[in-house]
Protein backbone atom coordinates (compact mmCIF):
# COMPACT_ATOMS: atom_id res chain seq x y z
CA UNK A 1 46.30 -21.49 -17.74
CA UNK A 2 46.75 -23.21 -20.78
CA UNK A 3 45.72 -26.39 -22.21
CA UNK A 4 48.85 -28.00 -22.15
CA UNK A 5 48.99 -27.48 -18.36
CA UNK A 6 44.92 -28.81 -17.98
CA UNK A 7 44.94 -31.53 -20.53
CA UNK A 8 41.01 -32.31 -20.54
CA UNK A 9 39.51 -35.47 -21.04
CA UNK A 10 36.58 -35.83 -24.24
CA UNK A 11 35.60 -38.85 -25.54
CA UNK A 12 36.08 -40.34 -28.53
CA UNK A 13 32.95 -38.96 -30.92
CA UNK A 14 33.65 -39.54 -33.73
CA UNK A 15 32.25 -42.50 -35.05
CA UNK A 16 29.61 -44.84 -33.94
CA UNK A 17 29.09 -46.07 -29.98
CA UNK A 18 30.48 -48.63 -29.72
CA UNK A 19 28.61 -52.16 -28.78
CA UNK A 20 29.73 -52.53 -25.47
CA UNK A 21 29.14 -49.29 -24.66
CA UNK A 22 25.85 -49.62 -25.77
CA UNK A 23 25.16 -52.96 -24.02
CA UNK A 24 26.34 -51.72 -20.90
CA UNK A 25 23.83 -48.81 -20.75
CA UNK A 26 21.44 -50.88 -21.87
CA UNK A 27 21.86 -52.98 -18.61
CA UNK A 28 22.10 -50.34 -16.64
CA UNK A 29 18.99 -49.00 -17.47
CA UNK A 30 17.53 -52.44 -17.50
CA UNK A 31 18.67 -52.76 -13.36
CA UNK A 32 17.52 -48.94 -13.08
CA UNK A 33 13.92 -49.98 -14.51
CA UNK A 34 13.70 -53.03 -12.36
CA UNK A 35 14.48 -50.80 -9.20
CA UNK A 36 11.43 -48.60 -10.02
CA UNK A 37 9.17 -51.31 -11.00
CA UNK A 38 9.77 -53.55 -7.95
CA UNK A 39 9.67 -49.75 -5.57
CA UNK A 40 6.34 -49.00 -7.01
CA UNK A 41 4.99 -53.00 -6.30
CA UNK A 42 6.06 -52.28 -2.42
CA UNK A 43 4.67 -48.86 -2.40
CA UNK A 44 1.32 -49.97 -3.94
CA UNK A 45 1.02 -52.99 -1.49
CA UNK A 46 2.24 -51.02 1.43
CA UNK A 47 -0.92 -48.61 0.90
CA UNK A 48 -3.54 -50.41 -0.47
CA UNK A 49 -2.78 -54.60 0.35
CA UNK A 50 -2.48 -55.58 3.77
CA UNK A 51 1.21 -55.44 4.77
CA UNK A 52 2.68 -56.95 8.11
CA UNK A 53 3.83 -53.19 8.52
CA UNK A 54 2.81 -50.28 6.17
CA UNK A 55 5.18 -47.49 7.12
CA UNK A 56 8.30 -50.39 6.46
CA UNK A 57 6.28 -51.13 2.90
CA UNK A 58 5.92 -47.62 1.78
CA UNK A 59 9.98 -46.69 3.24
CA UNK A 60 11.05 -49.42 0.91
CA UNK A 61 9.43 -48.26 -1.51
CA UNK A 62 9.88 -44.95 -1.76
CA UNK A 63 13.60 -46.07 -0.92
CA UNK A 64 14.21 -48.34 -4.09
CA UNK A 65 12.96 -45.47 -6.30
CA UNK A 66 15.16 -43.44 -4.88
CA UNK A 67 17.71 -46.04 -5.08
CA UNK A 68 17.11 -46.87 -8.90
CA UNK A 69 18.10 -42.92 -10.08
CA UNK A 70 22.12 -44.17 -9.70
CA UNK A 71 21.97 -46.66 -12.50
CA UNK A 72 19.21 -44.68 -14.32
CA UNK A 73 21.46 -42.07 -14.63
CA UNK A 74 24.66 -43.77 -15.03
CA UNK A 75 22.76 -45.48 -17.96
CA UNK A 76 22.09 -42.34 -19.53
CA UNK A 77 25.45 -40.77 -19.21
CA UNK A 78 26.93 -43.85 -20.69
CA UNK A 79 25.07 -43.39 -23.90
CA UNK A 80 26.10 -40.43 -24.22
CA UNK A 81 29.10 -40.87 -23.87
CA UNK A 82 30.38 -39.03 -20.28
CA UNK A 83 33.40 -40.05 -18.63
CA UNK A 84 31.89 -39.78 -15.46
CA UNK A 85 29.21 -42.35 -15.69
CA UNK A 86 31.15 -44.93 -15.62
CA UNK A 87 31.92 -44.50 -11.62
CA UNK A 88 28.03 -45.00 -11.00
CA UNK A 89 27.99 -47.80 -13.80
CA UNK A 90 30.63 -49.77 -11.81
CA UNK A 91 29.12 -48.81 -8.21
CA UNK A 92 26.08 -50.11 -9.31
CA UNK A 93 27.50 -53.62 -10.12
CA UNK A 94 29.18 -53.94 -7.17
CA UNK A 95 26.27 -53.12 -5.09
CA UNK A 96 24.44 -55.86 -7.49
CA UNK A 97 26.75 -58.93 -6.23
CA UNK A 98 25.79 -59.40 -2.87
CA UNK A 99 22.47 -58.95 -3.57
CA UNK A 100 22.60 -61.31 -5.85
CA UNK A 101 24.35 -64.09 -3.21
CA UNK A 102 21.72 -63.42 -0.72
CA UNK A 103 18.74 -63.99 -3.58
CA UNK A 104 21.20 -67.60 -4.61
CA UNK A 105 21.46 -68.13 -1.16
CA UNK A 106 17.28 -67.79 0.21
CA UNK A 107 15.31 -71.38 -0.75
CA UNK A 108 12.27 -69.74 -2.83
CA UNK A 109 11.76 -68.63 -5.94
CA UNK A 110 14.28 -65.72 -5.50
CA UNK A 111 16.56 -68.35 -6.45
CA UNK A 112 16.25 -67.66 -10.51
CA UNK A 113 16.25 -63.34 -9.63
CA UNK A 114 19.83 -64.05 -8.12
CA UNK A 115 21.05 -66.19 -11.00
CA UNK A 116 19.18 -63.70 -13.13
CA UNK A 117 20.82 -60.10 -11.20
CA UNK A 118 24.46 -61.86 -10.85
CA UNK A 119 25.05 -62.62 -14.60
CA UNK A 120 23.99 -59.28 -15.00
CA UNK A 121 26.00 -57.54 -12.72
CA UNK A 122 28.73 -59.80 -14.17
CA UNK A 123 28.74 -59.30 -17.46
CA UNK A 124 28.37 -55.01 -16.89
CA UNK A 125 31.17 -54.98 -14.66
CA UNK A 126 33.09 -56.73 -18.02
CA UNK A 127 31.77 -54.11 -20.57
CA UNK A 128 32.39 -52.01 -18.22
CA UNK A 129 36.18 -52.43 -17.68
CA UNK A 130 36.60 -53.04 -21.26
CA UNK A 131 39.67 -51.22 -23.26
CA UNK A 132 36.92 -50.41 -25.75
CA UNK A 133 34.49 -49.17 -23.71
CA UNK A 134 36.86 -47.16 -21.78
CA UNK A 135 38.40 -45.23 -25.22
CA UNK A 136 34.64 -44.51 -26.02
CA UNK A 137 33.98 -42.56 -23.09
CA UNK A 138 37.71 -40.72 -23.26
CA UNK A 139 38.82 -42.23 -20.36
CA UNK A 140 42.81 -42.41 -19.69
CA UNK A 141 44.83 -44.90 -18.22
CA UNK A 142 47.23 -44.92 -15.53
CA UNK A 143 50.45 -43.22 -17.07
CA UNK A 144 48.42 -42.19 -20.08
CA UNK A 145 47.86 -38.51 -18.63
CA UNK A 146 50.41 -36.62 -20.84
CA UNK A 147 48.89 -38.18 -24.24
């Protein structure tokens, strides 16, 4: 087949990233980091501190690890530049919000993490969606397939 009847979709190299590109992965990676660092906090007090139930401390755990490789890579496919990231980029974000309301919601200190996680999530999903940002990684628009 030829290329006019597989149009494929690169990005646009040339140039520098741009900003919101940059700022995007950047948060990404920021939520990614924050999933590992509060997994390995449960897993550490689920073996050695005295947990109401270790098997729940170390499955939570081990579970937001596993759970902070979507943004982590997201994060790194967005700085370079791969059309594809931007599906786990936005999935993240979305999975961010009602986290985020439950944290507002609780009457503790969690209060400040949901303010903190929603303007986050907020402003990703933004830089996210942006014309800019979505030219950078050689994404097309509906109707835009033929061009």
């Amino acid at each position: 087949m030829s290329s006019e009847q597989n149009p494929t979709t690169t990005p646009d190299a040339t140039g520098p990233r741009p900003r919101r590109l940059t700022y995007a992965a950047a948060l990404a990676a920021l939520e990614g980091l924050a999933l590992v660092a509060g997994g390995v906090w449960m897993l550490v007090l689920g073996l050695t501190g005295e947990p109401d139930d270790r098997q729940q401390a170390v499955t939570g755990g081990v579970t937001l690890i596993a759970l902070a490789l979507l943004p982590l890579l997201a994060a790194r496919g967005l700085f370079a530049r791969r059309s594809w990231s931007r599906g786990p980029a936005v999935i993240t974000q979305i999975m961010a919000l009602p986290v985020a309301y439950n944290l507002l919601r609780s009457d503790s200190v969690a209060i400040p993490a949901g303010i903190v996680l929603a303007v986050v999530a907020v402003t990703a999903l933004v830089l996210l969606i942006n014309a800019e940002t979505t030219r950078a990684l050689g994404i097309r628009g509906p109707g835009n397939a033929e061009k």
